[in-house]
Protein backbone atom coordinates (compact mmCIF):
# COMPACT_ATOMS: atom_id res chain seq x y z
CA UNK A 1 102.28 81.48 148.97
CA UNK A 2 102.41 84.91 150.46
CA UNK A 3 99.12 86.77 149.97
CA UNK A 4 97.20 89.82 151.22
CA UNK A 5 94.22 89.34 153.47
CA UNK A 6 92.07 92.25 152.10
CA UNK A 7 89.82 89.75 150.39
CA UNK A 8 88.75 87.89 153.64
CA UNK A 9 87.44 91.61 154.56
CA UNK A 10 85.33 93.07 151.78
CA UNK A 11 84.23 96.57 152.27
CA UNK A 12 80.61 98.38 151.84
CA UNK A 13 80.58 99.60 148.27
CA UNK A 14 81.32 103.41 148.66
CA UNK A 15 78.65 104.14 145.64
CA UNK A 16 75.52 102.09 147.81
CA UNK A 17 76.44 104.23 150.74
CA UNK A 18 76.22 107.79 148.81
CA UNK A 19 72.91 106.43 147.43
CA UNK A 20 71.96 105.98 151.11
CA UNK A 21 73.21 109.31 152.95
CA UNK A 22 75.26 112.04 150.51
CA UNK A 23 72.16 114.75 150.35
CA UNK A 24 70.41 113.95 154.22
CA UNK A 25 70.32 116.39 156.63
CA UNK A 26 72.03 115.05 160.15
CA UNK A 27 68.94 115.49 161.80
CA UNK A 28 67.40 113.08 159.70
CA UNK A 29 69.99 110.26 159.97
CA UNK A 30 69.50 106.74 161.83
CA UNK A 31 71.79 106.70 164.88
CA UNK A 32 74.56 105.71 166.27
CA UNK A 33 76.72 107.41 163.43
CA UNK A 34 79.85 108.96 163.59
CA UNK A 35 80.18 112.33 161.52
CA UNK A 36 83.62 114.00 160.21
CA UNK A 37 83.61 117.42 159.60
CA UNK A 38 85.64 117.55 156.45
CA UNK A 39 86.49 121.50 156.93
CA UNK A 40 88.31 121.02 159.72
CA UNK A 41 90.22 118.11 159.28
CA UNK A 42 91.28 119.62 156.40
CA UNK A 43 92.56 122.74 158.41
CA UNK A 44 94.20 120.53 160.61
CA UNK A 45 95.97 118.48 158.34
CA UNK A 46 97.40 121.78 156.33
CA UNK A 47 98.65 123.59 158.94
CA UNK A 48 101.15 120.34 160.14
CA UNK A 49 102.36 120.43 156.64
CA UNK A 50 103.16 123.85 157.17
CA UNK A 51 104.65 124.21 160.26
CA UNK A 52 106.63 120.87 159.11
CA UNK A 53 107.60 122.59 155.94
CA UNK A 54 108.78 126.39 157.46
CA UNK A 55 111.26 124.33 160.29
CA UNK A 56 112.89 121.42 157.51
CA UNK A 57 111.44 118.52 158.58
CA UNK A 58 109.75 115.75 157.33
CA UNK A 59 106.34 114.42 158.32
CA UNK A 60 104.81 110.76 158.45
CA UNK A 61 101.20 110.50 159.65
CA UNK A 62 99.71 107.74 161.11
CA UNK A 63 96.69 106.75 159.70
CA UNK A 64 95.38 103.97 162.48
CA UNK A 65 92.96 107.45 163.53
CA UNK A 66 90.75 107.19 160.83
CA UNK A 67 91.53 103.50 158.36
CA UNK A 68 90.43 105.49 155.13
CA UNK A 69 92.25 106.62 151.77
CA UNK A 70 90.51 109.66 151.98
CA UNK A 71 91.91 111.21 154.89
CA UNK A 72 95.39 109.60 154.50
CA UNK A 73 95.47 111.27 151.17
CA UNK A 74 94.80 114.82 153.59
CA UNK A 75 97.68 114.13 156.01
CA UNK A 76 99.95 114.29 153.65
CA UNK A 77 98.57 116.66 151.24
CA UNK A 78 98.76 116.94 147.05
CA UNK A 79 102.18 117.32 146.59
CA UNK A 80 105.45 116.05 148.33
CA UNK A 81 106.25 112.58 149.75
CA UNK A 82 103.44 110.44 150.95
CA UNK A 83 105.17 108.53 153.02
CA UNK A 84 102.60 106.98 156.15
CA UNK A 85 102.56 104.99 159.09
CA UNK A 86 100.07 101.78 160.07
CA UNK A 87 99.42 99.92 162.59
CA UNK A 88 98.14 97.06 161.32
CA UNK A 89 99.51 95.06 158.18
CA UNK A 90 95.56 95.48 156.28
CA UNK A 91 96.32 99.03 156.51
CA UNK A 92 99.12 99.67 154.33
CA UNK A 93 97.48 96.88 151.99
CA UNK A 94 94.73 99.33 151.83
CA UNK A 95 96.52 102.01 150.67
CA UNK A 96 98.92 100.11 148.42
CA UNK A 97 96.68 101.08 145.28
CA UNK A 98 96.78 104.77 146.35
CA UNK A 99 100.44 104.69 146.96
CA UNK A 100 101.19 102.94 143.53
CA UNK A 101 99.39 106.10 141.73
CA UNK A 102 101.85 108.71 144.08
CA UNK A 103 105.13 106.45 142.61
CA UNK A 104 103.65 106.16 139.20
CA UNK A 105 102.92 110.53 139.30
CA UNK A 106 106.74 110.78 140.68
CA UNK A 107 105.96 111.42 144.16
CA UNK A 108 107.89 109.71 146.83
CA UNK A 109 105.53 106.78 148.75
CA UNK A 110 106.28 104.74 151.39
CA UNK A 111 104.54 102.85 154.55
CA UNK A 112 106.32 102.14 157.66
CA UNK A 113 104.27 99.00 159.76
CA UNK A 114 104.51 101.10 163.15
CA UNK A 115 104.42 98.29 165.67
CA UNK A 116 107.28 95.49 166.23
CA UNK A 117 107.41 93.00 163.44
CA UNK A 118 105.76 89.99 163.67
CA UNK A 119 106.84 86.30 162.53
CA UNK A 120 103.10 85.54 160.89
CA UNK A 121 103.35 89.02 158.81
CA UNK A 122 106.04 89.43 157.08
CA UNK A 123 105.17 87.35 154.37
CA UNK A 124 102.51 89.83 153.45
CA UNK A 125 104.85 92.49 153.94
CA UNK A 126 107.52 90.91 151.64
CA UNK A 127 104.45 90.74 149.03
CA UNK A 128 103.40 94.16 149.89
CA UNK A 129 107.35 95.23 149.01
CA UNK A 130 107.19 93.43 146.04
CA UNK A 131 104.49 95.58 144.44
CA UNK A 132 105.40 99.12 145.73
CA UNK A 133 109.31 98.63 145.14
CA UNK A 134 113.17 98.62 147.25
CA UNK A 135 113.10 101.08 150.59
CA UNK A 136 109.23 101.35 150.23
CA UNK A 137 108.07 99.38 153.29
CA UNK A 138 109.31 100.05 156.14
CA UNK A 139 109.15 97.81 159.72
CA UNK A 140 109.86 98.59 163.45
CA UNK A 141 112.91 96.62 165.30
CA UNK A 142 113.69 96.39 168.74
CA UNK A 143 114.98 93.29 169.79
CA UNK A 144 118.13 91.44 167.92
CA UNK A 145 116.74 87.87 167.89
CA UNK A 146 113.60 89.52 166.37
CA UNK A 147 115.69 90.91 163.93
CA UNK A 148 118.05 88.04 162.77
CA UNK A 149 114.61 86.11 162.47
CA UNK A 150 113.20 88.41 160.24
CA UNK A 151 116.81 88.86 157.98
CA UNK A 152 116.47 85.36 157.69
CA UNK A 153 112.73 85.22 156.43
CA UNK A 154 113.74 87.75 154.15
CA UNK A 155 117.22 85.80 152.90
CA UNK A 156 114.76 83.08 152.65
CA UNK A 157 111.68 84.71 150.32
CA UNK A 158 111.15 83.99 146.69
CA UNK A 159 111.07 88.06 146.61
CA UNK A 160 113.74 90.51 145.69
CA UNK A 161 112.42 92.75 147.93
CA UNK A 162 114.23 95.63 150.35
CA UNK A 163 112.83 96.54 153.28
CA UNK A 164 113.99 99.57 155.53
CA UNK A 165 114.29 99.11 159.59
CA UNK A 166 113.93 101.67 161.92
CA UNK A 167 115.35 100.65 165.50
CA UNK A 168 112.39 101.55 167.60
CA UNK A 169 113.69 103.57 170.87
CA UNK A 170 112.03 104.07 174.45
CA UNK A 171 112.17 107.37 175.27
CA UNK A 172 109.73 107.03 178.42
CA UNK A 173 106.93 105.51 176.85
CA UNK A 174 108.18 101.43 178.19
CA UNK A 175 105.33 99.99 175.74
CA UNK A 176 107.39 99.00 172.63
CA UNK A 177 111.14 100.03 171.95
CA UNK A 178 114.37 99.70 173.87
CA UNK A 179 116.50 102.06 175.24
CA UNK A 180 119.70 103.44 174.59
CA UNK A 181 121.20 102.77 177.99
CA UNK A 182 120.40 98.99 177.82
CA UNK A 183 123.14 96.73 177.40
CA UNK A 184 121.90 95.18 174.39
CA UNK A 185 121.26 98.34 172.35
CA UNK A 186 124.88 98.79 170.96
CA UNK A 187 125.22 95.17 169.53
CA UNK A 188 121.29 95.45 168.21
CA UNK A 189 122.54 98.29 166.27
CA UNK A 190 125.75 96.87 165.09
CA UNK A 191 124.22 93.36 164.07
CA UNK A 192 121.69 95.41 162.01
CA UNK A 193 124.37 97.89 160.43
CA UNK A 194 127.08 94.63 159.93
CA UNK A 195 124.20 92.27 157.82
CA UNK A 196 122.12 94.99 156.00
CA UNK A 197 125.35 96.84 154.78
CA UNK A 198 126.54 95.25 152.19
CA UNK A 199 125.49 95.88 148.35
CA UNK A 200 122.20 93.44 147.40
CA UNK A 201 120.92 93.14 151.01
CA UNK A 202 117.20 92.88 151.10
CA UNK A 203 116.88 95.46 154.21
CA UNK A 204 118.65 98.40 155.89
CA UNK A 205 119.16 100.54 158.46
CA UNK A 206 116.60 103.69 157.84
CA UNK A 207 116.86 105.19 160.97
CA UNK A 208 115.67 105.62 164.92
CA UNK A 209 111.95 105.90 165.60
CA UNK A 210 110.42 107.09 169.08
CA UNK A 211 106.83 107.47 169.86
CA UNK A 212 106.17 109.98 172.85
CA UNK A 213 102.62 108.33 173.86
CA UNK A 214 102.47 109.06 177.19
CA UNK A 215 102.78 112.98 176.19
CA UNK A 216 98.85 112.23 176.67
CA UNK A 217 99.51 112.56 180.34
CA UNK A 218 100.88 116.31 179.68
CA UNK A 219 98.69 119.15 181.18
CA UNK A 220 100.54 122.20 179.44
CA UNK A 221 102.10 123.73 176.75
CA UNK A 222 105.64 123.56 178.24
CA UNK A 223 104.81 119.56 179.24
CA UNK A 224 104.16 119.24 175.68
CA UNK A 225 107.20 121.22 173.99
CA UNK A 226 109.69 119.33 177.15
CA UNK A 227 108.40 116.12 175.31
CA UNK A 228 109.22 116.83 171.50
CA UNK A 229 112.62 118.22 172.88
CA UNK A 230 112.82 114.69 174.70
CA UNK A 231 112.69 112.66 172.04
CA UNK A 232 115.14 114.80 170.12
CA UNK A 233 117.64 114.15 172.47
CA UNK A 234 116.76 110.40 172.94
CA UNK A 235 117.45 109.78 169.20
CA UNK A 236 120.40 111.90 168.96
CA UNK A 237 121.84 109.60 171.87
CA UNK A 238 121.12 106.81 169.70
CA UNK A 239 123.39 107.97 167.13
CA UNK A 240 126.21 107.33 169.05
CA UNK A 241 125.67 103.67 168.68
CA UNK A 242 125.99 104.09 164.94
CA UNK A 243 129.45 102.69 163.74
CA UNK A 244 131.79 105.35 161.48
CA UNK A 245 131.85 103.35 159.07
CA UNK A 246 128.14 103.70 158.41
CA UNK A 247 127.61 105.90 155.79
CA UNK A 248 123.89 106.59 155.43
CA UNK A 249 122.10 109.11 156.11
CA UNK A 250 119.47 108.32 158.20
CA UNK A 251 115.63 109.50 159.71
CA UNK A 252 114.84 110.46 162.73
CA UNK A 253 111.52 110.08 163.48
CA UNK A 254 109.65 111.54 166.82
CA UNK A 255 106.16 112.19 168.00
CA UNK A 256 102.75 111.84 169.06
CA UNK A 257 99.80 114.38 168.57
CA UNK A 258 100.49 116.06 171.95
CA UNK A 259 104.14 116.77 171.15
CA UNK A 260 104.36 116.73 166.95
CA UNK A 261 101.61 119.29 166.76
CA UNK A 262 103.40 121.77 169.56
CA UNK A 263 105.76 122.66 166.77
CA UNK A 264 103.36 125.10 165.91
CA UNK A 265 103.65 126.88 169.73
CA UNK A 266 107.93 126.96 168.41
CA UNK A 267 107.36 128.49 165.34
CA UNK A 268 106.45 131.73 167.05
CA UNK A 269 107.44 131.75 170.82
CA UNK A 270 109.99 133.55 171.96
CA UNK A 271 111.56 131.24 175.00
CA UNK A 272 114.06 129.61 176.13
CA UNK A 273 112.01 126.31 175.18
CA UNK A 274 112.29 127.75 171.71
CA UNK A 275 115.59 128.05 171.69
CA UNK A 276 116.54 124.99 172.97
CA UNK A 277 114.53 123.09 170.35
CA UNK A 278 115.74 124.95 167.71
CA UNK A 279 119.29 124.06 169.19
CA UNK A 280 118.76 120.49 169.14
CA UNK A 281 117.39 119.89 165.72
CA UNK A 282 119.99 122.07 163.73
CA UNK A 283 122.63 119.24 165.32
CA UNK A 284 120.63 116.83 164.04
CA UNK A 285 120.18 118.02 160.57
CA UNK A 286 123.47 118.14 160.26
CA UNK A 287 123.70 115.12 158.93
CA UNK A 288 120.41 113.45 159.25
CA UNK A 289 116.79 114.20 158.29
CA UNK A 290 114.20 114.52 160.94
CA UNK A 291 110.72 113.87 160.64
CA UNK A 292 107.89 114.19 162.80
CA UNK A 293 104.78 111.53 163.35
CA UNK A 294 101.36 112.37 164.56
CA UNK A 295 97.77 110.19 163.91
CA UNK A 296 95.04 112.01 165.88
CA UNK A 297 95.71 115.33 164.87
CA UNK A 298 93.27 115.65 161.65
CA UNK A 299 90.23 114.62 164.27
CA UNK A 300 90.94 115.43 167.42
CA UNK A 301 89.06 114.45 170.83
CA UNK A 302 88.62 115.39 174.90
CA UNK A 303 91.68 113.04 175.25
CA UNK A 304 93.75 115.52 172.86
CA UNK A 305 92.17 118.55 174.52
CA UNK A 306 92.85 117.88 177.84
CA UNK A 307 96.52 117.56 177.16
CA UNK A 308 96.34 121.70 176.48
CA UNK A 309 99.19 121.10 174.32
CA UNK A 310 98.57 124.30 172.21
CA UNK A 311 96.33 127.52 173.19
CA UNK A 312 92.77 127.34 172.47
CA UNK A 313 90.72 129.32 170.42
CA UNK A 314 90.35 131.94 173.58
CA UNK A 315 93.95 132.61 173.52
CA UNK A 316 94.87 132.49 170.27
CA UNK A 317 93.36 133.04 166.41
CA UNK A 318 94.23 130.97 163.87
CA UNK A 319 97.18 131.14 161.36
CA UNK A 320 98.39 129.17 158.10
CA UNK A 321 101.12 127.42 160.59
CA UNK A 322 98.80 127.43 164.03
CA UNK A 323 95.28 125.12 164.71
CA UNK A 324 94.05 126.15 168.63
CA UNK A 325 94.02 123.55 170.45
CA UNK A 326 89.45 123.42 171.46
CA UNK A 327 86.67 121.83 171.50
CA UNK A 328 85.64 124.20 168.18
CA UNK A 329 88.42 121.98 166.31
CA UNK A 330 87.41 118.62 167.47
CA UNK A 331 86.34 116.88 163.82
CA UNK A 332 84.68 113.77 164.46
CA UNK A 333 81.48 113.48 166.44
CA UNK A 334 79.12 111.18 167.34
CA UNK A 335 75.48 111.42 166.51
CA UNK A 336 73.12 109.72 168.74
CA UNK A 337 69.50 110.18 169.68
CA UNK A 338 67.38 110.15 173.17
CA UNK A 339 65.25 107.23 173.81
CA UNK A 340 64.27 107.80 177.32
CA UNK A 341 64.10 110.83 179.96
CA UNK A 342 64.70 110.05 183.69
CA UNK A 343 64.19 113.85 185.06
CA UNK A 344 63.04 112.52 188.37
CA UNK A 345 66.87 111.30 189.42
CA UNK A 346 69.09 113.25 192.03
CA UNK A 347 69.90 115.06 188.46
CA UNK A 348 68.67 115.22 185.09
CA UNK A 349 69.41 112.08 182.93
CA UNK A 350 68.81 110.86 179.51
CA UNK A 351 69.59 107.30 177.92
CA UNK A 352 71.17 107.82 174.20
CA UNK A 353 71.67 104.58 171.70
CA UNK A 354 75.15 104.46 172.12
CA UNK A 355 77.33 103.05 174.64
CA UNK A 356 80.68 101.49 175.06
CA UNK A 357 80.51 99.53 171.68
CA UNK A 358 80.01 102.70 170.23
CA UNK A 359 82.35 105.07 172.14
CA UNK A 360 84.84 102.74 173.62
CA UNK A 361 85.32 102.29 177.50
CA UNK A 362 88.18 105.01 177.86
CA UNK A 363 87.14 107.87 180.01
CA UNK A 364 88.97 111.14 180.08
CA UNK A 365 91.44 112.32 182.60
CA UNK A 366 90.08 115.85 182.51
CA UNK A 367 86.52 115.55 183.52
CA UNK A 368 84.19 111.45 184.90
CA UNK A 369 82.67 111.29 181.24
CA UNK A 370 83.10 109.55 178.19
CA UNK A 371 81.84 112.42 175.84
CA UNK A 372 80.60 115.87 175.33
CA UNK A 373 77.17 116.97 174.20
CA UNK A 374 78.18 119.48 171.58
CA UNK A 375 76.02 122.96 170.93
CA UNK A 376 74.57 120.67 167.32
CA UNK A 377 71.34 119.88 166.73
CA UNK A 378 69.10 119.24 169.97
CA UNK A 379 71.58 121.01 172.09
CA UNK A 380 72.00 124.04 169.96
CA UNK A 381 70.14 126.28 172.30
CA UNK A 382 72.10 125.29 175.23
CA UNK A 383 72.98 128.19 177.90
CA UNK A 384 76.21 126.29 178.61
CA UNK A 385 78.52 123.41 177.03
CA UNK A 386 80.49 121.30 179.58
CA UNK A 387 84.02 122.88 180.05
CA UNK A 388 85.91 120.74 182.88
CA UNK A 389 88.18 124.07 183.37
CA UNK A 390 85.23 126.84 183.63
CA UNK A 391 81.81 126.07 184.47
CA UNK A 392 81.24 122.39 184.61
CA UNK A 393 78.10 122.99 183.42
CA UNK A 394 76.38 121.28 180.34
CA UNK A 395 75.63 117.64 179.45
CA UNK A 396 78.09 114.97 179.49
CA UNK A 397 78.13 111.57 178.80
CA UNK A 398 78.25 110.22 182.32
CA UNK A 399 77.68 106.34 182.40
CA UNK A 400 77.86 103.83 179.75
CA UNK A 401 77.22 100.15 179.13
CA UNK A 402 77.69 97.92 176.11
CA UNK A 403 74.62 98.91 174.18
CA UNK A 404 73.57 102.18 176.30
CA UNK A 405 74.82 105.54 177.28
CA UNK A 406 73.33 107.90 179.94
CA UNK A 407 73.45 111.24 179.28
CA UNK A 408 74.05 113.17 182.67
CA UNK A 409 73.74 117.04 183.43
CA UNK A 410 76.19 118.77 185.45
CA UNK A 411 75.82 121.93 187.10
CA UNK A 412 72.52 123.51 188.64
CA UNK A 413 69.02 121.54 187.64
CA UNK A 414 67.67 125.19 187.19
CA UNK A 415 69.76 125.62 184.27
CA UNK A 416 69.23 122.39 182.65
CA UNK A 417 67.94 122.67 178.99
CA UNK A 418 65.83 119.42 179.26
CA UNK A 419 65.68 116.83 176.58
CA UNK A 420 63.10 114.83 175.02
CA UNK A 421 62.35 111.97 173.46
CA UNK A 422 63.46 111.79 170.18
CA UNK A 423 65.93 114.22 169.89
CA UNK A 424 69.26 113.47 168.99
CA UNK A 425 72.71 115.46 169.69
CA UNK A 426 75.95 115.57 168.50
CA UNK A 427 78.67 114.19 171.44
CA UNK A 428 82.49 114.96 171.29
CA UNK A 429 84.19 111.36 171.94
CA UNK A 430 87.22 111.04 174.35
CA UNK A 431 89.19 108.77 171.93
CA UNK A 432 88.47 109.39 168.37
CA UNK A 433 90.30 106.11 167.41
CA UNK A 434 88.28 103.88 169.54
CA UNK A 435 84.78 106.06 168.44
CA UNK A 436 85.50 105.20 164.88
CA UNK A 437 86.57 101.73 165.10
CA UNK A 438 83.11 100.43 166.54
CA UNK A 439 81.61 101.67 162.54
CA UNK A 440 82.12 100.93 158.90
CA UNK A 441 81.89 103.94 157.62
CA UNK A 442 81.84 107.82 158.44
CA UNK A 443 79.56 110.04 157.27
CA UNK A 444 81.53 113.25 156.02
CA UNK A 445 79.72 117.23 156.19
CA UNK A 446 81.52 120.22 155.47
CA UNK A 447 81.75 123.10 157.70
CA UNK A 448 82.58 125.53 155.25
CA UNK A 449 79.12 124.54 153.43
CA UNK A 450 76.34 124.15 155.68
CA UNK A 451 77.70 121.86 157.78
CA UNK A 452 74.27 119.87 158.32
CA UNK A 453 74.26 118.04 155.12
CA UNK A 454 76.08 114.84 154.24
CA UNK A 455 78.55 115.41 151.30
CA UNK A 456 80.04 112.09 151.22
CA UNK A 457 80.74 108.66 152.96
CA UNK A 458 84.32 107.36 153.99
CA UNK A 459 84.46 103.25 154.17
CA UNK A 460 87.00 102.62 157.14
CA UNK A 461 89.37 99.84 156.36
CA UNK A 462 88.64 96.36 158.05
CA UNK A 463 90.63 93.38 159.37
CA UNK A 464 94.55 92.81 160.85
């Protein structure tokens, strides 16, 4: 029997943990922790649903970023669909409750499983159909023996469920999808159109999906805005594959934080870029809805700020449909303290109780670190903050291990602000996904409060 495995990974009760930390100061917390600023996720998250709303198009946040109801409920705001993306099957259980409430208020809901189907799962994604109703789960296809196994699982289940398919397409990425010049992508899309089309099928064709990951590797606005218009294209040379006689109207889905969020550079450029995206997505809406995808955004990291996707704060104020792209708007951080001083090396060095278990192993392409010492707590008197563009000067995290991290200064020793024993910083991570995935929970402040005091606890989702 079909079942959910949500039981085999029971959570931290979310009322023990407020006992423990809503009220502390974050000077006064144990470390390692990893703190969310709630302010500015929620700035972030407001301003994609606005520029998403001002240019027609829909929007489906991943929520792999973060694992939590509470920030999933964020991405996709109070009102309008809440329809999400996962990337593992234990994450749309999760938010199966949530998403039951959104149907039951009226509100469109739906999850798509973001990665290729597998055999094992789709039990638990028939079951997860069951409860949350026809065109409500969603899965990724690619391959047509992976599909004709799945349409038989599903001709096969006790369930009188529907699923939707998107045809995942490779745009550039070559991790998952296939492209629209291989041989085999015509007859995918035809065997999917041919045995979903007819009335009582238990799945259909929902649309084209691209993900533009390696937009990570962009170093510019332009790189970033080239992408989005990329994908466009991509999917719109998908459609040709479509047979007349397929009626539907279907989604288009394209993005990646790098490329997603540089809608808000179109809304008010005047270019030739501008132009041409405009161009593309008024063919497309023609007939078809488009919809853009994005997980990272709400949180940020180096990684995200090194693609310079968007202008930062130097360049450019904020607006109701524009977040810079900074360091300022990074939301997560990671709190962790000074247990030793070695001020005697080549330069000044500090171990911190934190290392690659803690901040994953993924350095940054912009600067030899694997986090930032931010201007919070012990460093709040700093001269300078490490900028890999201007400066170079400040505190990085310049070494880790599994269980420690070495705090190195750059720049001139003379203009070191030392550290001590005992003091603890805040660091900017270089992959907010990997930071939070090392930790049960985050502990949430609010930067339009005081921004020092915890206000609540988020319990991050657990398991496959």
């Amino acid at each position: 029997m079909a079942t959910t495995t949500t039981p085999n990974f029971p959570l931290p009760s979310h009322a023990a943990l407020a006992t423990q930390y809503v009220g502390r100061k974050l000077a006064d917390l144990p470390t390692p922790a990893v703190v969310l600023d709630r302010a500015i996720i929620r700035r972030n998250c407001t301003t994609m649903l606005n520029v998403c709303s001002e240019l027609g198009v829909g929007f489906r946040p991943h929520v792999k970023s973060h694992k939590t109801t509470e920030l999933s409920k964020l991405q996709v705001g109070e009102s309008g669909p809440a329809d999400l993306i996962t990337s593992t099957i234990i994450e749309a259980e999760s938010l199966a409750p949530w998403l039951l409430k959104c149907q039951a208020e009226g509100r469109e809901a739906s999850v798509l499983y973001g990665v290729p189907v597998s055999q094992s799962g789709i039990p638990r994604l028939v079951t997860l159909a069951s409860k949350l109703g026809p065109g409500s789960v969603n899965v990724i296809i690619d391959n047509e023996d992976a599909f004709g196994k799945f349409h038989d699982r599903l001709l096969a289940s006790e369930n009188n469920v529907q699923l939707g398919i998107f045809i995942k397409i490779d745009t550039g990425y070559h991790r998952a999808g296939i492209k629209t010049s291989s041989p085999a992508f015509p007859s995918l899309v035809q065997t999917i159109v041919s045995k979903t089309q007819h009335a009582g099928s238990r799945a259909f064709l929902k649309g084209f999906y691209s993900h533009f990951g390696h937009s990570y590797a962009g170093n510019t606005e332009d790189d970033a805005a080239n992408g989005l218009i990329e994908e466009l294209v991509g999917l719109e040379e998908a459609l040709k594959a479509v047979p007349s006689s397929f009626t539907r109207k279907l989604v288009l889905s394209v993005g990646a934080t790098p490329t997603a969020t540089a809608a808000q550079n179109l809304l008010s450029r005047s270019s030739p870029k501008v132009q041409e995206f405009q161009g593309v997505l008024k063919r497309l809406q023609k007939d078809h809805a488009v919809e853009l995808h994005a997980g990272v955004y709400p949180l940020l990291d180096c990684q995200q700020v090194a693609t310079h996707a968007r202008p930062s704060s130097s360049s450019r104020e904020a607006t109701w449909a524009f977040q810079p792209l900074s360091k300022e708007n990074i939301a997560i951080r990671m709190l962790v303290e000074v247990t030793s001083v070695y001020n005697e090396r080549s330069k000044p060095e500090a171990l911190v109780s934190a290392g690659s278990l803690a901040m994953g192993r993924e350095p940054c392409k912009s600067y030899t670190g694997w986090g930032i010492v931010t201007p919070a707590l012990g460093n709040s008197n700093a001269k300078h903050i490490y900028d890999e563009r201007e400066g170079k000067t400040g505190w990085i995290v310049g070494r880790i291990s599994q269980e420690h991290g070495i705090l190195t200064w750059e720049g001139e020793r003379s203009e070191c602000n030392e550290l001590s024993i005992g003091d603890k910083v805040m660091v900017w991570p270089n992959h907010a996904c990997v930071t939070g995935a090392g930790f049960g929970w985050y502990l949430i402040v609010d930067s339009d409060m005081d921004g020092e005091t915890v206000v609540d606890v988020w319990v991050r989702w657990r398991g496959w």
